[in-house]
Protein backbone atom coordinates (compact mmCIF):
# COMPACT_ATOMS: atom_id res chain seq x y z
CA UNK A 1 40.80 19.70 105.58
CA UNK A 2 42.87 20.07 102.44
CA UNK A 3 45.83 18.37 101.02
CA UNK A 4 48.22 20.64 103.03
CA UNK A 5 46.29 20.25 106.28
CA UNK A 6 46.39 16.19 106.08
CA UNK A 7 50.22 16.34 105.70
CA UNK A 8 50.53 19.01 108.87
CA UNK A 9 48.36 16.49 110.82
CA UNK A 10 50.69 13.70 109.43
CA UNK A 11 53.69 15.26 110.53
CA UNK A 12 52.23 16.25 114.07
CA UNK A 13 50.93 12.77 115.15
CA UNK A 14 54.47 11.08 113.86
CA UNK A 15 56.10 14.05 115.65
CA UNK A 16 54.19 13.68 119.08
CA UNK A 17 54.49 9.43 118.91
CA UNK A 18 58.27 9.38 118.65
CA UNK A 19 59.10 12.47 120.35
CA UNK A 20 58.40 11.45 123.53
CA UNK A 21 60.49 8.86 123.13
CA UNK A 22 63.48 10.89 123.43
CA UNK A 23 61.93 13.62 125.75
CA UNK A 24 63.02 13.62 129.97
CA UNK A 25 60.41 13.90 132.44
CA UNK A 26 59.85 17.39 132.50
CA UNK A 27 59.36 18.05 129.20
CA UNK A 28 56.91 14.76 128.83
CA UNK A 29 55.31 16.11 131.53
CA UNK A 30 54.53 19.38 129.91
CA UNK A 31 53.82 17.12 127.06
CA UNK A 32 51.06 15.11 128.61
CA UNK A 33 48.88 18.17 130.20
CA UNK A 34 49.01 19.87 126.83
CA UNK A 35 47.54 16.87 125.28
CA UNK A 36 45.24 16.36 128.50
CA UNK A 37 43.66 19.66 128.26
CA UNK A 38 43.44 19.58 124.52
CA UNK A 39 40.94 16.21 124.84
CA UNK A 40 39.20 18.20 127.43
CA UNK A 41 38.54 21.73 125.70
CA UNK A 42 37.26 19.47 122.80
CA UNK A 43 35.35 17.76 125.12
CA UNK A 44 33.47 20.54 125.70
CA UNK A 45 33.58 22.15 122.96
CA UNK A 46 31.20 19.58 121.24
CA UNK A 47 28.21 19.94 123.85
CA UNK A 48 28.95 24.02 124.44
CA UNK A 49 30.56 25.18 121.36
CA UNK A 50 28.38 23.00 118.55
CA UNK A 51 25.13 22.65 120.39
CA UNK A 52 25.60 25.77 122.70
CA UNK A 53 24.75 24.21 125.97
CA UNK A 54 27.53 25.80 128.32
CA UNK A 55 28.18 23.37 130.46
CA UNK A 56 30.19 24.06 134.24
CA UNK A 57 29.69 20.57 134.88
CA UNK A 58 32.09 18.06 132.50
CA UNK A 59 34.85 17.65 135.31
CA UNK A 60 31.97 15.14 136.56
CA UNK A 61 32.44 12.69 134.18
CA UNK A 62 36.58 13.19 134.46
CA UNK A 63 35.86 12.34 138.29
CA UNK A 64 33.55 9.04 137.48
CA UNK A 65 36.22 7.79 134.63
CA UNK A 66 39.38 8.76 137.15
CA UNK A 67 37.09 7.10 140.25
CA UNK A 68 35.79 4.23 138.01
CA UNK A 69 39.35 3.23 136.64
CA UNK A 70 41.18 2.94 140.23
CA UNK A 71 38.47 0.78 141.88
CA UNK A 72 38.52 -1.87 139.03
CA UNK A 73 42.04 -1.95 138.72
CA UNK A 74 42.15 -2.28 142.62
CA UNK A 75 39.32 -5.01 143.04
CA UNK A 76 40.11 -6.67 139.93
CA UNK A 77 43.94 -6.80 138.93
CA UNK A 78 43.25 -5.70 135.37
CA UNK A 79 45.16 -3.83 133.40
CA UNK A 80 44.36 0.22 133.97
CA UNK A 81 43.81 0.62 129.92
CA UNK A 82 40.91 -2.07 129.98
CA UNK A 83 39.62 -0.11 133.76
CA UNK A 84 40.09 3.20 131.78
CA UNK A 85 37.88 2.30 128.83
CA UNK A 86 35.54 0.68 130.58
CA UNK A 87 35.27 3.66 132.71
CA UNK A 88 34.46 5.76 129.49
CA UNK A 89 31.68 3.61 128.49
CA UNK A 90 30.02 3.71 132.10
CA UNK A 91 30.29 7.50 131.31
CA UNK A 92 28.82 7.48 128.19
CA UNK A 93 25.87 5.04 129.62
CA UNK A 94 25.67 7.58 132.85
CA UNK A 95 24.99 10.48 130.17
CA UNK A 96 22.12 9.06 128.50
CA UNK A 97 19.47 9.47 131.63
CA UNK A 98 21.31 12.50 132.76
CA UNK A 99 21.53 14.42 129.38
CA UNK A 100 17.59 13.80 128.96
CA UNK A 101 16.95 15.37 132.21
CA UNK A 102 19.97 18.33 132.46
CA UNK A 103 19.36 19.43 128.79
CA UNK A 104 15.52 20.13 129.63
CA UNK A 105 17.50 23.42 130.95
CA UNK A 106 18.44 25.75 129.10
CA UNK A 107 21.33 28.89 129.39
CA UNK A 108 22.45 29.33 132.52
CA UNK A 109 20.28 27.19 133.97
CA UNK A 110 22.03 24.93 132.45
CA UNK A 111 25.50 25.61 133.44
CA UNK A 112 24.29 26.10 137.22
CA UNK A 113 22.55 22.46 136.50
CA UNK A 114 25.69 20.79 135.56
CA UNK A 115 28.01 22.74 138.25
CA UNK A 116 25.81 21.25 140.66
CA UNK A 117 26.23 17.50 139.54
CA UNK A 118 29.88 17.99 139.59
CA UNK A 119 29.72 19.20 143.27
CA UNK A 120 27.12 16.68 143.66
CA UNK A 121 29.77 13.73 142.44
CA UNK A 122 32.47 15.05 144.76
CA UNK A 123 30.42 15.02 147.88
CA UNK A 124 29.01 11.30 146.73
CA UNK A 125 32.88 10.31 146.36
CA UNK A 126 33.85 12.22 149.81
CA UNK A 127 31.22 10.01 151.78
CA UNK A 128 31.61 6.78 149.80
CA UNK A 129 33.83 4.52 152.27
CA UNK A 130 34.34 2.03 149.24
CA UNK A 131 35.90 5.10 147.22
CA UNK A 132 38.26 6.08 149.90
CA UNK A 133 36.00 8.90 151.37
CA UNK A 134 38.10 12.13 152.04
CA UNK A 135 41.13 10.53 152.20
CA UNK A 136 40.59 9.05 148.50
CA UNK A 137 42.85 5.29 147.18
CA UNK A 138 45.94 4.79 146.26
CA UNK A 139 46.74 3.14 142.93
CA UNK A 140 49.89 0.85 142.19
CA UNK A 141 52.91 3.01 141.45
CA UNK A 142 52.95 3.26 137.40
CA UNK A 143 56.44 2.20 135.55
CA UNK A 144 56.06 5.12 133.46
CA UNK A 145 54.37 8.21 131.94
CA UNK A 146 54.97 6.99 128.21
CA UNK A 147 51.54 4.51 128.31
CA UNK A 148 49.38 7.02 129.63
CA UNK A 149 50.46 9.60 127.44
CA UNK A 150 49.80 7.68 124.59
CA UNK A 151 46.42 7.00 125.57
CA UNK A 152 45.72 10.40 126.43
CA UNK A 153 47.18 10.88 122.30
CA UNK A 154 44.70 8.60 120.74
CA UNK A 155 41.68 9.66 123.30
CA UNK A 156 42.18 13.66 122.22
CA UNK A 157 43.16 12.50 118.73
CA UNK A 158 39.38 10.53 118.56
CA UNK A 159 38.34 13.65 120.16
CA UNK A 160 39.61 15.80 117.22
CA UNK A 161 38.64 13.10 114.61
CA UNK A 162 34.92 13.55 116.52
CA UNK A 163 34.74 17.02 116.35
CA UNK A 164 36.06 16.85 112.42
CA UNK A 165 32.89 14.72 111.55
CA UNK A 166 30.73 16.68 113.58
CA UNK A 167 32.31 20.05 111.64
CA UNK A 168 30.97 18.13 108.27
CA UNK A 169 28.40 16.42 109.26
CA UNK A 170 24.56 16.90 109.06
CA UNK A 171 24.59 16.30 112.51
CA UNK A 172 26.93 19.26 113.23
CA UNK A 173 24.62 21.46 111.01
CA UNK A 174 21.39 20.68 113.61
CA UNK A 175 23.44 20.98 116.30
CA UNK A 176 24.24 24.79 115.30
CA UNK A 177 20.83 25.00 114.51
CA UNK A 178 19.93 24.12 118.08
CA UNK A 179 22.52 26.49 119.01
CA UNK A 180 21.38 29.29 116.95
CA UNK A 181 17.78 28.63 117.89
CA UNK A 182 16.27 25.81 119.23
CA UNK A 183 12.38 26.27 119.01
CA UNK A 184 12.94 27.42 115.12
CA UNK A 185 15.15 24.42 114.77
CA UNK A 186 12.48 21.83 116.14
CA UNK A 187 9.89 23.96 113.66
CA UNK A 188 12.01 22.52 111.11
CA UNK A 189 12.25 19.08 111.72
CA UNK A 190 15.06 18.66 113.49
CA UNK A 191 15.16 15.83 116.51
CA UNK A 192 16.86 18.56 118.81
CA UNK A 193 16.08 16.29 121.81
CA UNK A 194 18.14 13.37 120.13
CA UNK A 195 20.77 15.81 118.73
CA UNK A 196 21.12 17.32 121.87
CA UNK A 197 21.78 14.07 123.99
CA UNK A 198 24.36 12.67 121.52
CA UNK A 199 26.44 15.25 121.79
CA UNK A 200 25.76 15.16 125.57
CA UNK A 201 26.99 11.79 125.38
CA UNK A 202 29.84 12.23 123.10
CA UNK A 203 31.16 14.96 125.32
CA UNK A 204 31.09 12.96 128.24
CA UNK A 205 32.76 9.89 127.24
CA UNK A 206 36.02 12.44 126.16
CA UNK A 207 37.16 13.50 129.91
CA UNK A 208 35.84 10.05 131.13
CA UNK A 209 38.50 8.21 128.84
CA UNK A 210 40.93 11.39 129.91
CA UNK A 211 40.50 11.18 133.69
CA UNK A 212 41.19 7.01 133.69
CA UNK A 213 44.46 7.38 132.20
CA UNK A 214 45.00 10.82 134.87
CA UNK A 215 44.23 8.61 137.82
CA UNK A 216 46.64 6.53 136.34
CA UNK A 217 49.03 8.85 136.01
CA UNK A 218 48.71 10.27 139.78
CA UNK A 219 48.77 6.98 141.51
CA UNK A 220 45.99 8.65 143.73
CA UNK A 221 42.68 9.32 143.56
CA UNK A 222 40.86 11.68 145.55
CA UNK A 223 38.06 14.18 145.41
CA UNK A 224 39.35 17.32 144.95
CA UNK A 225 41.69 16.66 141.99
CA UNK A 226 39.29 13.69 140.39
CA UNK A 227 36.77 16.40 140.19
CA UNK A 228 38.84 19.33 140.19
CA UNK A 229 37.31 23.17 139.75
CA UNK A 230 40.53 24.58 138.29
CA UNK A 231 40.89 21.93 135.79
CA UNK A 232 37.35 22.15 134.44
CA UNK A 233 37.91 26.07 134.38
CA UNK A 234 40.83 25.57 132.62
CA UNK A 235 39.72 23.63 129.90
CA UNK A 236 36.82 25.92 129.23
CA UNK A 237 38.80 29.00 129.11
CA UNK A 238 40.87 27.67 126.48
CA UNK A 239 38.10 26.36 124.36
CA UNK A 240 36.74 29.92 124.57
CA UNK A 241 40.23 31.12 123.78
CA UNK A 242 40.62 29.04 120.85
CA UNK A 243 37.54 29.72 119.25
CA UNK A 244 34.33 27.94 120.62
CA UNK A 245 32.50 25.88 117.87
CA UNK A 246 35.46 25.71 115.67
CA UNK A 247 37.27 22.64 114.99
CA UNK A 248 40.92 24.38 115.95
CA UNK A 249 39.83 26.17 118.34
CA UNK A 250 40.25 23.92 121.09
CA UNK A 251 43.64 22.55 120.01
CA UNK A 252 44.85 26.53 119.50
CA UNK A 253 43.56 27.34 122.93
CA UNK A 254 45.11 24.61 124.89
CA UNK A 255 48.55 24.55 122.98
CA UNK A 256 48.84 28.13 123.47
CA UNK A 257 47.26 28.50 127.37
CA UNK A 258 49.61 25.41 128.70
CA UNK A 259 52.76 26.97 126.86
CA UNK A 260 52.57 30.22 127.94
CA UNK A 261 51.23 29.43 131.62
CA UNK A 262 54.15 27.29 132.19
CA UNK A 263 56.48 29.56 130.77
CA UNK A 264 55.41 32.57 133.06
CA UNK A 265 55.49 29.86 135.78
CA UNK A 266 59.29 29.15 135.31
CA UNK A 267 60.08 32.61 134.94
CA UNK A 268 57.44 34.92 137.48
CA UNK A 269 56.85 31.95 140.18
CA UNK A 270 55.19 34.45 142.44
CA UNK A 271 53.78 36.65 139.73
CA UNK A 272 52.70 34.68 137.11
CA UNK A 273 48.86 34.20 138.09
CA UNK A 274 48.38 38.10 137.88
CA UNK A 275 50.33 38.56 134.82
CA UNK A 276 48.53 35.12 132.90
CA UNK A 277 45.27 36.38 134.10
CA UNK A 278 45.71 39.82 132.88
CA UNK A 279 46.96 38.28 129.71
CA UNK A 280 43.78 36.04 129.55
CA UNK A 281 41.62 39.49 129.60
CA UNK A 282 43.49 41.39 127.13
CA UNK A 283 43.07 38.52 124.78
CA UNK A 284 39.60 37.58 125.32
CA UNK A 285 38.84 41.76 125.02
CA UNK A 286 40.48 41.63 121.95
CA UNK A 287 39.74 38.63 120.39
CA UNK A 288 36.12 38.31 121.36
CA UNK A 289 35.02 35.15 119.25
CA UNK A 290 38.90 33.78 119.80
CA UNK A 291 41.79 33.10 118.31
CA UNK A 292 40.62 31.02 115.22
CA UNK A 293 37.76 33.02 114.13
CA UNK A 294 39.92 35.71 114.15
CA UNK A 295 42.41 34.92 111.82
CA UNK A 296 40.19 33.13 109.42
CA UNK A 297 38.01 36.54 109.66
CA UNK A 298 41.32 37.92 108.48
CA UNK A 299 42.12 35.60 105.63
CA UNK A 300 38.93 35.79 104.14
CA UNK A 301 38.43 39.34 104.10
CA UNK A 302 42.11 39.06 102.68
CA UNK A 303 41.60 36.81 100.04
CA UNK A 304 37.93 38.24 99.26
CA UNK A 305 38.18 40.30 95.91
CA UNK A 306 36.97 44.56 96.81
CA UNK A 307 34.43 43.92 93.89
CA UNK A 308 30.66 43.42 94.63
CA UNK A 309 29.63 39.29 94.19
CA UNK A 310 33.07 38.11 93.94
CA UNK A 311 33.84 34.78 95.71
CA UNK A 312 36.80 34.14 98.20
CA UNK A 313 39.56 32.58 96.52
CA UNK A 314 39.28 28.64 96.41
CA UNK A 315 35.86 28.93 96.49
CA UNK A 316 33.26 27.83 99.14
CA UNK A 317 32.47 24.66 100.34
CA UNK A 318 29.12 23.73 100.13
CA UNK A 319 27.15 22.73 102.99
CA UNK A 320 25.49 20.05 103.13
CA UNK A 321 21.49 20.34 103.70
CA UNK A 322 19.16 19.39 107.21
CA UNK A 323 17.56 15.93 106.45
């Protein structure tokens, strides 16, 4: 990121910590889920879009952290922001035996893999008479939205920050190695089975930290919103949207998809599923790779001199090499 792109981040963050200061429900509202989905398309986007394992299946770990947050802060009185970390560690340590056994599958194997531990999780938490069952818990009433919006803030900000070092890392580079091809990838020396469960791990510890500070925000906990279909699709489509593998793309997608859903909401109540959906199509038909490779498609074959061998101007950053 250049000097112009730190001081657009700088004025963001200041803008979204004292804006909602100032903001009535609604709008802090609308506030919140943007920044909620944005932490989960990144979320994904580190273990689909980087290492290109699409995965069906990252709602789970939303459920456990959401789950995991409400029965500590029932049985033990703490406060929800030490239930909701704690929840995102017992995510993260859930991921390590499951990511060495889930990422032995590959394509959709994969994704059918993880869809099935989510459904698996939600049928655990509808039997589990310490969870609730069906019925789910109730959590103390919350005084207000402000906390858990800021921790929703820092967890997708750390999620951005994540995905930043992982866009200039080595690390990134042998995860789209894996991505581009795995078996050539391993012929070069790359630990694809260690590379492969960080990431795992990374990307599960994102919507665990997320769906603490949602249960939170509900005041009620049960199975089908904890590990909620809809949500999960949501936050994939506008990864996809955005630009899979890109370090905007998830923020573009999400922005955009939660904007313009709730505007056709307000104005097409009964009409605005057909007309987002059909929206969603014409995009994705014409924007294939998504909104951020797109544009910087554009810009480069903008800025790219018609001569043979010329460079793009600014230059090209050098990557940095496989260890």
């Amino acid at each position: 990121m250049k000097g112009a792109g730190w001081i657009v981040a700088a004025i963001a963050l200041v803008a979204l910590t004292l804006l909602p200061l100032h903001m009535n429900g609604y709008w802090l509202n609308l506030l919140y889920q943007t920044v909620l989905f944005v932490g989960l398309a990144y979320g994904f986007n580190i273990i689909s879009g980087y290492a290109g394992y699409f995965s069906f299946g990252q709602i789970a770990f939303f459920g456990i952290g959401a789950y995991t947050t409400g029965a500590l802060a029932l049985g033990t009185h703490w406060d929800w922001t030490i239930c909701a970390l704690i929840g995102g560690v017992l995510c993260g340590v859930l991921a390590l035996p499951i990511g060495a056994i889930m990422l032995r599958l590959r394509g959709p194997f994969f994704a059918i893999g993880m869809l099935g531990l989510a459904q698996t999780a939600r049928v655990l938490a509808s039997s589990s008479s310490a969870l609730g069952g069906g019925s789910g818990m109730y959590l103390p009433p919350g005084s207000s939205l402000l906390p858990v919006y800021y921790w929703t803030l820092v967890v997708a900000g750390g999620a951005f920050a994540v995905t930043w070092w992982i866009d200039h890392s080595a690390f990134g580079l042998r995860l789209q190695a894996i991505r581009e091809d795995e078996a050539i990838a391993a012929t070069l020396g790359v630990a694809t089975t260690r590379a492969k469960v960080t990431a795992f791990i990374i990307s599960a510890i994102i919507p665990g930290l997320l769906g603490g500070g949602y249960a939170w925000f509900l005041t009620y906990i049960e199975p089908s919103s904890a590990f909620s279909a809809r949500v999960d699709l949501q936050s994939i489509v506008m990864a996809i949207l955005g630009g899979i593998g890109t370090l905007w793309g998830p923020l573009v997608g999400a922005v955009l998809m939660t904007q313009v859903s709730e505007a056709l909401w307000a104005n097409f109540p009964q009409a605005y599923l057909m007309i987002f959906g059909g929206l969603l199509v014409v995009l994705l038909i014409v924007l294939p790779r998504g909104i951020v490779p797109a544009v910087t498609a554009r810009w480069q074959k903008r800025n790219t001199p018609s001569a043979g061998g010329g460079m793009a101007m600014g230059g090209v950053k050098p990557e940095p090499e496989l260890p």
